[in-house]
C-alpha atoms as a PDB file:
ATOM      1  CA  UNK A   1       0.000   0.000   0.000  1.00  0.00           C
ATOM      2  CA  UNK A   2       2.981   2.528   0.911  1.00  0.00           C
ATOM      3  CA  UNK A   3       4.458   2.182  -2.677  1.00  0.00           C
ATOM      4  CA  UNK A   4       0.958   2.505  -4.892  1.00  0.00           C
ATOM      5  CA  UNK A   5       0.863   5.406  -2.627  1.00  0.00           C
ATOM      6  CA  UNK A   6       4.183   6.402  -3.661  1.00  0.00           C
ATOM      7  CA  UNK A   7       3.360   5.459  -7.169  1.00  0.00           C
ATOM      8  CA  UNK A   8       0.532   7.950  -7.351  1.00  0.00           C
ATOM      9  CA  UNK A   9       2.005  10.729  -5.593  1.00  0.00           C
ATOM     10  CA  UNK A  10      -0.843  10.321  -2.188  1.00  0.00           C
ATOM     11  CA  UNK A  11       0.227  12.598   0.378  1.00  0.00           C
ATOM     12  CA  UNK A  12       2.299  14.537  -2.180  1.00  0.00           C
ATOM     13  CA  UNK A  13       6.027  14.119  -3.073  1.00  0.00           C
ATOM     14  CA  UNK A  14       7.598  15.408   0.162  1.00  0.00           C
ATOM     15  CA  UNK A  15       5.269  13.323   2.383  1.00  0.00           C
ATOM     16  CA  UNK A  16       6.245   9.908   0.323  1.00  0.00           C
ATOM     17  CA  UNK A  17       3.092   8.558   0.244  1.00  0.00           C
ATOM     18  CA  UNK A  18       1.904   9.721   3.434  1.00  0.00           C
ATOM     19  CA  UNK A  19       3.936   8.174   5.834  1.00  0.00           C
ATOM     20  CA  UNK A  20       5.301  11.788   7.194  1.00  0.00           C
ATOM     21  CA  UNK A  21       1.863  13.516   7.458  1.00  0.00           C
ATOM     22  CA  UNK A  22      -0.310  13.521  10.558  1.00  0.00           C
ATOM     23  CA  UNK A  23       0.723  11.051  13.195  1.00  0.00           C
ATOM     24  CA  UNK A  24       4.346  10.591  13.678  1.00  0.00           C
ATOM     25  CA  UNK A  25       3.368   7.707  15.012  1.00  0.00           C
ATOM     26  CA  UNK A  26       2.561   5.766  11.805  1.00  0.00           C
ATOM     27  CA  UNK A  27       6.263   6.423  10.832  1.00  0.00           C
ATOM     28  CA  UNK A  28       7.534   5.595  14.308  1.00  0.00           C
ATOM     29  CA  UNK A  29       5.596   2.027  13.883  1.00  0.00           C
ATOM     30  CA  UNK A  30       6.964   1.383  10.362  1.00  0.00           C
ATOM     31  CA  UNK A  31      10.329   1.393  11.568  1.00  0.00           C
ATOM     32  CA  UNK A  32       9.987  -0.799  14.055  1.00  0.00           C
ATOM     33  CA  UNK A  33       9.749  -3.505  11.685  1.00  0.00           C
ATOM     34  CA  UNK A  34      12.842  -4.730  10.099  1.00  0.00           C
ATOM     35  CA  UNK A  35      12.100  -5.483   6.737  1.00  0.00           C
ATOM     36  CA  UNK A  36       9.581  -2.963   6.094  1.00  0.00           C
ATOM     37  CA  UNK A  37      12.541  -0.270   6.920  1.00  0.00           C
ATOM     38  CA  UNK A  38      14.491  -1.944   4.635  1.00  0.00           C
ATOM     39  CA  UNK A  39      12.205  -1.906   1.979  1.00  0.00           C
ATOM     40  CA  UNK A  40      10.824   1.779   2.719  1.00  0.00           C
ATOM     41  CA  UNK A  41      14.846   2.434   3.035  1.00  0.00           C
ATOM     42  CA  UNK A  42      15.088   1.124  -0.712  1.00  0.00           C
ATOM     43  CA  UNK A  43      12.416   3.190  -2.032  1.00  0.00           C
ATOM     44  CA  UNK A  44      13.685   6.161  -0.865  1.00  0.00           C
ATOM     45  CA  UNK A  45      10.046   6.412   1.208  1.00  0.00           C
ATOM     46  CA  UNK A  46      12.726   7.005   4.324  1.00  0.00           C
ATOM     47  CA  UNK A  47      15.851   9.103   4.223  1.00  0.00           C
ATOM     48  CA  UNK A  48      19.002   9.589   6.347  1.00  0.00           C
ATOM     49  CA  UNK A  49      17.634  12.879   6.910  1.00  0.00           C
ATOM     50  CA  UNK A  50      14.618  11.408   8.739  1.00  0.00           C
ATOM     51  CA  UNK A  51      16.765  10.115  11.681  1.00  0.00           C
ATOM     52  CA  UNK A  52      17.911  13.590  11.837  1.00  0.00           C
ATOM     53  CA  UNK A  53      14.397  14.696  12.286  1.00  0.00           C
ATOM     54  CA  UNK A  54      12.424  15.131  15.682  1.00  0.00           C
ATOM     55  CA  UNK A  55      10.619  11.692  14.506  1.00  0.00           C
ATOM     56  CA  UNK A  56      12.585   9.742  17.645  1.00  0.00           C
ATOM     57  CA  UNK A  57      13.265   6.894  15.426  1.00  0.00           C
ATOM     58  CA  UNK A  58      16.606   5.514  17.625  1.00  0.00           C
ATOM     59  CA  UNK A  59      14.761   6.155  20.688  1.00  0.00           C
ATOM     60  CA  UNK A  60      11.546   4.286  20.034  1.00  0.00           C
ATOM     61  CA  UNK A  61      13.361   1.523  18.262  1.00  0.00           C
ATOM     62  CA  UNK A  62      16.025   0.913  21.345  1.00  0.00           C
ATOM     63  CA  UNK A  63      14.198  -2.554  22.894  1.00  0.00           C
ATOM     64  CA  UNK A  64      15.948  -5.548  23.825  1.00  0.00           C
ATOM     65  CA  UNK A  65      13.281  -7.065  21.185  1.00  0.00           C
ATOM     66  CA  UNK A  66      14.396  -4.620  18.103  1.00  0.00           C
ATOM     67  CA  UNK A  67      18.118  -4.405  18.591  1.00  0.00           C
ATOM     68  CA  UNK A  68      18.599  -5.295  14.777  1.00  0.00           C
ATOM     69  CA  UNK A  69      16.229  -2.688  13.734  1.00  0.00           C
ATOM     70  CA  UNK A  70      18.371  -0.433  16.339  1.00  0.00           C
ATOM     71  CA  UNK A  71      21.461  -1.045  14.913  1.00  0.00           C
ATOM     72  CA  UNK A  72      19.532  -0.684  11.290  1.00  0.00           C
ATOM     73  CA  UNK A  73      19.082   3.041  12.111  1.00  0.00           C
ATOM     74  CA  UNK A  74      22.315   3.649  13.889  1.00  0.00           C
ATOM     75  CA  UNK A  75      24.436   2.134  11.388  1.00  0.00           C
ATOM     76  CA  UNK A  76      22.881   4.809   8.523  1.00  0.00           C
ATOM     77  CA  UNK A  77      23.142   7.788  11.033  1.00  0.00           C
ATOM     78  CA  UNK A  78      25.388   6.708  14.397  1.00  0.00           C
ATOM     79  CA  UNK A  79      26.681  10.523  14.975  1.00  0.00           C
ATOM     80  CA  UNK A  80      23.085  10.681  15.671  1.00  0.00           C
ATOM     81  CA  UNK A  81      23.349   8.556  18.910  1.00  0.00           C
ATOM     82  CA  UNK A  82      25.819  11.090  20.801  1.00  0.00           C
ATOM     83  CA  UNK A  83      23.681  14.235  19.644  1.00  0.00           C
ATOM     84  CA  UNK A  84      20.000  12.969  19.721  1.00  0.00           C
ATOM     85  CA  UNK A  85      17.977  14.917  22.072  1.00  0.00           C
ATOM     86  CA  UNK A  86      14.729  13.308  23.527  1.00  0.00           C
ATOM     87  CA  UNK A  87      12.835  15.706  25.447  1.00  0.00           C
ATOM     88  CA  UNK A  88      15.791  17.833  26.322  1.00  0.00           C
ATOM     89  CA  UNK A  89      17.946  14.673  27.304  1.00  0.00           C
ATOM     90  CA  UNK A  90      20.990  13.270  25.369  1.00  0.00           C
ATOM     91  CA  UNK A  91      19.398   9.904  23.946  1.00  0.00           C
ATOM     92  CA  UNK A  92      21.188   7.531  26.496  1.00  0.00           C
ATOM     93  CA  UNK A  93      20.137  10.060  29.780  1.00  0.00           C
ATOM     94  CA  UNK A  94      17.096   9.703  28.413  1.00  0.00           C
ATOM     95  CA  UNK A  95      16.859   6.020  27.751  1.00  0.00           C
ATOM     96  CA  UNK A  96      17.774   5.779  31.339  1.00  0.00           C
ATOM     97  CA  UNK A  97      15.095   7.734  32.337  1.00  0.00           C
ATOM     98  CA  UNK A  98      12.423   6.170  30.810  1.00  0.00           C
ATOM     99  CA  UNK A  99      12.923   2.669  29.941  1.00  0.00           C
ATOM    100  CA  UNK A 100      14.174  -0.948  31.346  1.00  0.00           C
ATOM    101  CA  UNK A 101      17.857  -1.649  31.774  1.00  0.00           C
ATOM    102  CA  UNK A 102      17.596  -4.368  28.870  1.00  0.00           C
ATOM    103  CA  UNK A 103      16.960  -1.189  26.565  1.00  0.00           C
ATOM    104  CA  UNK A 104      20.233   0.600  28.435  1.00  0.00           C
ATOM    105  CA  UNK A 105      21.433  -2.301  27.170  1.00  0.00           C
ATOM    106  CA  UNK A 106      20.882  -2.192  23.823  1.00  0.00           C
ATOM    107  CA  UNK A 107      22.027   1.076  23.542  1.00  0.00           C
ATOM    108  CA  UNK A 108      25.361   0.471  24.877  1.00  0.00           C
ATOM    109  CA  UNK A 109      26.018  -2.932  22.459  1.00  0.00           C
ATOM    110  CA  UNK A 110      25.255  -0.739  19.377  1.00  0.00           C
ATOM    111  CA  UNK A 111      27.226   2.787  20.982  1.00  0.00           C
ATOM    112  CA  UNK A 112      30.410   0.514  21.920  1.00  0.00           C
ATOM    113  CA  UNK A 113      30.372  -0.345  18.200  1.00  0.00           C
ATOM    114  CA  UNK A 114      30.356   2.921  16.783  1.00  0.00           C
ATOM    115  CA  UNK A 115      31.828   5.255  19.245  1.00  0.00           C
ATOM    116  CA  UNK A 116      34.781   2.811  20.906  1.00  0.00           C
ATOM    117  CA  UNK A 117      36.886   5.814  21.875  1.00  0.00           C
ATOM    118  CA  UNK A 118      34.032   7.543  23.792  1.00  0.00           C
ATOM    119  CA  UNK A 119      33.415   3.655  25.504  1.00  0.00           C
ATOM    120  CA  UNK A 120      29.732   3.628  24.053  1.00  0.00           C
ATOM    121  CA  UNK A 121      28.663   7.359  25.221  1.00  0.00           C
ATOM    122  CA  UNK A 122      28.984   5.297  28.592  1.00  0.00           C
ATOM    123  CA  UNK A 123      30.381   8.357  30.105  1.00  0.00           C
ATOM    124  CA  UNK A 124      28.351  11.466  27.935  1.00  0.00           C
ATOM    125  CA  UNK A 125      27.166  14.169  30.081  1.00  0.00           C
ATOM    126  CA  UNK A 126      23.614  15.879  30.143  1.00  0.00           C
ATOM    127  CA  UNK A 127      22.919  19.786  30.201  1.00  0.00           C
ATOM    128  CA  UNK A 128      23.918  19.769  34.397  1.00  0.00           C
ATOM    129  CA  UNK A 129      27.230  17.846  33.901  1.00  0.00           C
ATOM    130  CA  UNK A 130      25.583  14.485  34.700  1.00  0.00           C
ATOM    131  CA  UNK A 131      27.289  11.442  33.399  1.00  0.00           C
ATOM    132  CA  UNK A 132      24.693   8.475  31.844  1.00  0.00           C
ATOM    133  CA  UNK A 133      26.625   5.979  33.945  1.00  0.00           C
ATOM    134  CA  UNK A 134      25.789   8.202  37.320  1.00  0.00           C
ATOM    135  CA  UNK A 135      22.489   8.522  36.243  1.00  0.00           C
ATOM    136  CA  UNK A 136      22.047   4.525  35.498  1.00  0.00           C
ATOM    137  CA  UNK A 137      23.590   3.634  38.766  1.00  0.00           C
ATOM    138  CA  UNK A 138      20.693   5.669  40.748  1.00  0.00           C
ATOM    139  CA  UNK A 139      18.381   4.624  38.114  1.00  0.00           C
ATOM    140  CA  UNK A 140      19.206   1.085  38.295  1.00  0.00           C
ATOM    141  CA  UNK A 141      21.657   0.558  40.833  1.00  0.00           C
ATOM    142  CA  UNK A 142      24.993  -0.140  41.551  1.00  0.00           C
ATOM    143  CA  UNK A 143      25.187  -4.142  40.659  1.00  0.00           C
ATOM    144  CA  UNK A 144      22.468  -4.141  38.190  1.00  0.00           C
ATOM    145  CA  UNK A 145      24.086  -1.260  35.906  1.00  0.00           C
ATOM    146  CA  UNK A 146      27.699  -3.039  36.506  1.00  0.00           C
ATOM    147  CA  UNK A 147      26.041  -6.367  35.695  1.00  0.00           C
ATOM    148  CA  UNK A 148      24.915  -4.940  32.309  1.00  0.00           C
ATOM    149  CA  UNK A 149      28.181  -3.095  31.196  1.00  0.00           C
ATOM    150  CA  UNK A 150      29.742  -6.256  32.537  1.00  0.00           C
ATOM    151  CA  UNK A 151      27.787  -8.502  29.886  1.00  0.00           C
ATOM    152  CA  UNK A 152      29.106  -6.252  27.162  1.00  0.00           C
ATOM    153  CA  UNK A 153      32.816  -5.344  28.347  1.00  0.00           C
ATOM    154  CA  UNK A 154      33.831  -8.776  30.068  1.00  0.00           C
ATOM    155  CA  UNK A 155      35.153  -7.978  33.315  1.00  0.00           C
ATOM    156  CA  UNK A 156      37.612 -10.871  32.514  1.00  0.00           C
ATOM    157  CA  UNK A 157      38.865  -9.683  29.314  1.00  0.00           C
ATOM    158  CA  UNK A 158      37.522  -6.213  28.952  1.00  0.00           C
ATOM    159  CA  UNK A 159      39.698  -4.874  25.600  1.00  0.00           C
ATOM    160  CA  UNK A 160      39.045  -1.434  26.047  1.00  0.00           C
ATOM    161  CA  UNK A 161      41.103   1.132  28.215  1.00  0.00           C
ATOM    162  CA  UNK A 162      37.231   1.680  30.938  1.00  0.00           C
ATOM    163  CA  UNK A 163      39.220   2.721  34.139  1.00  0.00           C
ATOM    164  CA  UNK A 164      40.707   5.298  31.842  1.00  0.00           C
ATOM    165  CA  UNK A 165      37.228   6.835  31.402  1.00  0.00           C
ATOM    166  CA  UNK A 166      35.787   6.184  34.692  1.00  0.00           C
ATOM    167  CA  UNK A 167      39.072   8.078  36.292  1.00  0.00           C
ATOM    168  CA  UNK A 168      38.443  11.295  33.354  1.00  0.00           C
ATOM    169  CA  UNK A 169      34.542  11.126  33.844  1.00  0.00           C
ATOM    170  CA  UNK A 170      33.712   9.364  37.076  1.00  0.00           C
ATOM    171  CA  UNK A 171      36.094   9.135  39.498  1.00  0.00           C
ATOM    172  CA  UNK A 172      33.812   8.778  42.233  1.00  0.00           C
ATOM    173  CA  UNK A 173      33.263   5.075  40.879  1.00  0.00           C
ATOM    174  CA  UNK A 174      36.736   4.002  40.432  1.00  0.00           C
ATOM    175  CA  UNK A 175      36.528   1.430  43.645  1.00  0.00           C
ATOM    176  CA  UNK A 176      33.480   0.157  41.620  1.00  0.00           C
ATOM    177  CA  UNK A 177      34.829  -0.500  38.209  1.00  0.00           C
ATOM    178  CA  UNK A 178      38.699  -1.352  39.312  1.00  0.00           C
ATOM    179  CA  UNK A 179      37.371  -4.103  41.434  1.00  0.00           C
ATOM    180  CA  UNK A 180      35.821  -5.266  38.413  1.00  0.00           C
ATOM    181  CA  UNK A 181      38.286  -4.839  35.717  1.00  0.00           C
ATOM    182  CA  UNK A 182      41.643  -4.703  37.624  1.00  0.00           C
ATOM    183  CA  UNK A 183      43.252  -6.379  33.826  1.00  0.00           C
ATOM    184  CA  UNK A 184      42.342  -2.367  32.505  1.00  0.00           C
ATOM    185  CA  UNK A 185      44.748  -0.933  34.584  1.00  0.00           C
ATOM    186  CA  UNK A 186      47.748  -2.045  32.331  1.00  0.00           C
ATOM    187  CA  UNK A 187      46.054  -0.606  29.275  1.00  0.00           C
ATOM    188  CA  UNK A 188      46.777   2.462  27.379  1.00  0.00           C
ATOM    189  CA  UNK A 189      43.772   4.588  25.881  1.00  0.00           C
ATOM    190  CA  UNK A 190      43.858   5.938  22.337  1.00  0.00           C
ATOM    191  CA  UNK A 191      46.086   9.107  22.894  1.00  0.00           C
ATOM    192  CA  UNK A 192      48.578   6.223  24.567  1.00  0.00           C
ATOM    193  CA  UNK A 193      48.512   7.060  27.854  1.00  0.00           C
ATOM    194  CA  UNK A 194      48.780   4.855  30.965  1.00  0.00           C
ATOM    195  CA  UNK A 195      46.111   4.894  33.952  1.00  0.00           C
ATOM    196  CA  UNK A 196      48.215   6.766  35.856  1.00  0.00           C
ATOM    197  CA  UNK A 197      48.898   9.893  33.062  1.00  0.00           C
ATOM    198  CA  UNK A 198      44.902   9.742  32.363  1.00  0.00           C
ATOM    199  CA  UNK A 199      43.969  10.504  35.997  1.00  0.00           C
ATOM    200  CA  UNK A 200      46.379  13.064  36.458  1.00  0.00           C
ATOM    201  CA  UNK A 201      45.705  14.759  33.335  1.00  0.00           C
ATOM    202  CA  UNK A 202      41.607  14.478  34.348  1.00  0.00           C
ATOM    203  CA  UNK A 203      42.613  17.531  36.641  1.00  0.00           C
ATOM    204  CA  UNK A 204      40.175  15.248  39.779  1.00  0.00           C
ATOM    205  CA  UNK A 205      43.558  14.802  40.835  1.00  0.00           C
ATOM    206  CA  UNK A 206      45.452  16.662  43.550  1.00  0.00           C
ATOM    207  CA  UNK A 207      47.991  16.884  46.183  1.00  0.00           C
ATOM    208  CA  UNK A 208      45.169  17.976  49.004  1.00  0.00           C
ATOM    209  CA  UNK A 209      42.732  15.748  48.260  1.00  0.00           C
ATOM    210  CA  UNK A 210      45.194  12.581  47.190  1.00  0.00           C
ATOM    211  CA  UNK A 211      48.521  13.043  48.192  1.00  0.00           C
ATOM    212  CA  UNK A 212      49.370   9.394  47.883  1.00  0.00           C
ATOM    213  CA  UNK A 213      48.199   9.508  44.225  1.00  0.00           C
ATOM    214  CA  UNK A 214      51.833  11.533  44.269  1.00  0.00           C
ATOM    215  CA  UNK A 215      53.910  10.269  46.568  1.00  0.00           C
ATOM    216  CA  UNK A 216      53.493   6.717  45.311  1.00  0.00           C
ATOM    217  CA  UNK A 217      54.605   7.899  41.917  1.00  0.00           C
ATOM    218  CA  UNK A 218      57.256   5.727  40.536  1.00  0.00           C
ATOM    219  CA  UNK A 219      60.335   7.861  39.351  1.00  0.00           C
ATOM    220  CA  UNK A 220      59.687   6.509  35.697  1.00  0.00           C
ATOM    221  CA  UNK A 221      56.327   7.816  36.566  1.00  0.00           C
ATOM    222  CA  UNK A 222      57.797  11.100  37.397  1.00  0.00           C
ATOM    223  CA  UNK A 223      60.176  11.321  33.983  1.00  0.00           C
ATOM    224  CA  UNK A 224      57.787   9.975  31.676  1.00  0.00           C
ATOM    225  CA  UNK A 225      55.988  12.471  28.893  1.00  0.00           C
ATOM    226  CA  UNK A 226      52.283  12.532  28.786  1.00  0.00           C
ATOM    227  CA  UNK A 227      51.508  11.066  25.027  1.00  0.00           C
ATOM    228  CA  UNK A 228      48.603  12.945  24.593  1.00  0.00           C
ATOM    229  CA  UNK A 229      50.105  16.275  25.634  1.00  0.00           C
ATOM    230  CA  UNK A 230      53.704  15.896  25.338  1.00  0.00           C
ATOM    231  CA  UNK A 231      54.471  17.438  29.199  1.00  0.00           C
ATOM    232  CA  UNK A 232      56.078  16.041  31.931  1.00  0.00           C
ATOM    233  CA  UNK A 233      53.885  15.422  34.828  1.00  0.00           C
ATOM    234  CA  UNK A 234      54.936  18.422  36.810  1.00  0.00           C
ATOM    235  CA  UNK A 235      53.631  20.498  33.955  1.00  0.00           C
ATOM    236  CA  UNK A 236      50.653  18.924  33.363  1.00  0.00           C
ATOM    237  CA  UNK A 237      49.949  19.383  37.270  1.00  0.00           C
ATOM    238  CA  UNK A 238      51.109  22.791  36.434  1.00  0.00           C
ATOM    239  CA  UNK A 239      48.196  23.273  33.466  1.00  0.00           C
ATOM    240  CA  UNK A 240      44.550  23.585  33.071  1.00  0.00           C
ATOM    241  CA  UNK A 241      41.942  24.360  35.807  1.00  0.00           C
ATOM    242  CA  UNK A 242      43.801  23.353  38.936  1.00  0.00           C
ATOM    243  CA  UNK A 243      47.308  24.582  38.295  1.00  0.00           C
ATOM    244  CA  UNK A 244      48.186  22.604  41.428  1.00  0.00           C
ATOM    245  CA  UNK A 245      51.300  24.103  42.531  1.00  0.00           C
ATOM    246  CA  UNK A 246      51.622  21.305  45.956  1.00  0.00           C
ATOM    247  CA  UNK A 247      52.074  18.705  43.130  1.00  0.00           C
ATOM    248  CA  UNK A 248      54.340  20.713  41.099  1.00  0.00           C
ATOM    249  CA  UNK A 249      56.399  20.909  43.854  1.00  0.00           C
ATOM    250  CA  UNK A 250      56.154  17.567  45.295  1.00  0.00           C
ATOM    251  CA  UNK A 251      56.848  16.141  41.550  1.00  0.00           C
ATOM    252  CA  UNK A 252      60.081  18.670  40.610  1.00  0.00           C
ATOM    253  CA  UNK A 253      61.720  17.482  43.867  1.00  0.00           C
ATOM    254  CA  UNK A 254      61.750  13.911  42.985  1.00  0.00           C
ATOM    255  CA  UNK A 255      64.005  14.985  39.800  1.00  0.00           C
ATOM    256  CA  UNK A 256      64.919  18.633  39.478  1.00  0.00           C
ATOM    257  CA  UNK A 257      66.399  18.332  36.596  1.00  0.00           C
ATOM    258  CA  UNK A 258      63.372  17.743  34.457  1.00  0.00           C
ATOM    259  CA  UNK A 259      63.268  21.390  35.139  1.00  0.00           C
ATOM    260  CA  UNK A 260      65.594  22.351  32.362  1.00  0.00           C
ATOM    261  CA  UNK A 261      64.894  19.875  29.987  1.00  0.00           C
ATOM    262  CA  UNK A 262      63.514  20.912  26.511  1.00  0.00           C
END
């Protein structure tokens, strides 16, 4: 019926046979069936441009029951799942907010996939500096939330640099993902640096709050250039927001001499 429609020019040329006139809903429900998206996908009766739209096609589609159709969507649009808005809520906040943990789920299989380097928008932060995995862990709780990023990064044989992300984004879980994934902590992330050089370069790092995090600095620790900015780490305590001068300090002491280095 959609393509006679087509055929015959019902709803006129811009509404493709009808499908984008009236109810949203009728293209909402269209797309949540595989092969009809496919096919409507074919006949040019849905466009790339429609998942830019305010139809809410990835968020309608994200059930544990339509993760093919899911992936369908996000694999024709996937900058789409890091800047969708749903009701004033980046898609995953909002997912969250509204729906089971088996469709938290499916987000985070199909944003791992597309968006490795920002660990599946695990760690994306809402209009008030919330983090999704903060949000799922009062949404869901602590075990249940770890239990489902478990299933997808084995705690085991994770592969991906997490406690580099939790330590940039969400510090105040580390003793709940290190526990978990204590393989991560030998990994480097994609700007090549170590644990250690991604939590100090974070900036939630300083001599007041954590001196230890300092003192217990091995002296390759201390000598060793941050890959991703190419400073020492006495400069890189030096730089951005905190400027802590304690850990300047503290760090220069240990070897002096980095002082005059080029």
């Amino acid at each position: 019926m959609v393509w006679s429609r087509q055929k015959h020019n019902v709803g006129g040329y811009d509404a493709r046979g009808g499908i984008l006139g009236g109810c949203y809903n009728v293209f909402n429900e269209l797309t949540l069936h595989l092969d009809v998206m496919k096919k409507l996908r074919e006949s040019k009766l849905i466009l790339k441009e429609d998942i830019q739209q305010d139809y809410d096609l990835l968020y309608y589609a994200c059930q544990s029951w339509t993760l093919m159709r899911f992936e369908c969507l996000a694999d024709w649009c996937p900058e789409r799942l890091k800047t969708h808005q749903f009701e004033g809520l980046p898609l995953v906040h909002a997912i969250i907010d509204t729906l089971e943990i088996e469709c938290f789920s499916t987000f985070l299989v199909t944003a791992l996939s597309y968006h490795p380097n920002d660990l599946g928008l695990l760690f994306q932060k809402d209009g008030l500096g919330q983090t999704a995995c903060e949000r799922a862990f009062e949404k869901y709780g602590n075990d249940k939330t770890m239990a489902a990023i478990g299933d997808l990064i084995p705690f085991d044989d994770p592969k991906v640099p997490i406690l580099h992300h939790v330590a940039k984004h969400a510090a105040q879980y580390t003793k709940e993902f290190a526990c978990r994934y204590p393989s991560a902590t030998y990994f480097r992330d994609c700007e090549g640096r170590t644990l250690h050089q991604a939590a100090l370069a974070s900036g939630n790092k300083t001599f007041i709050d954590d001196p230890m995090f300092f003192l217990q600095m091995s002296d390759e620790h201390v000598r060793e250039i941050d890959p991703g900015s190419d400073l020492y780490p006495f400069m890189v305590a030096a730089s951005g927001q905190t400027c802590d001068l304690s850990a300047v300090y503290n760090l220069l002491r240990r070897n002096p001499s980095l002082a005059h280095r080029n």
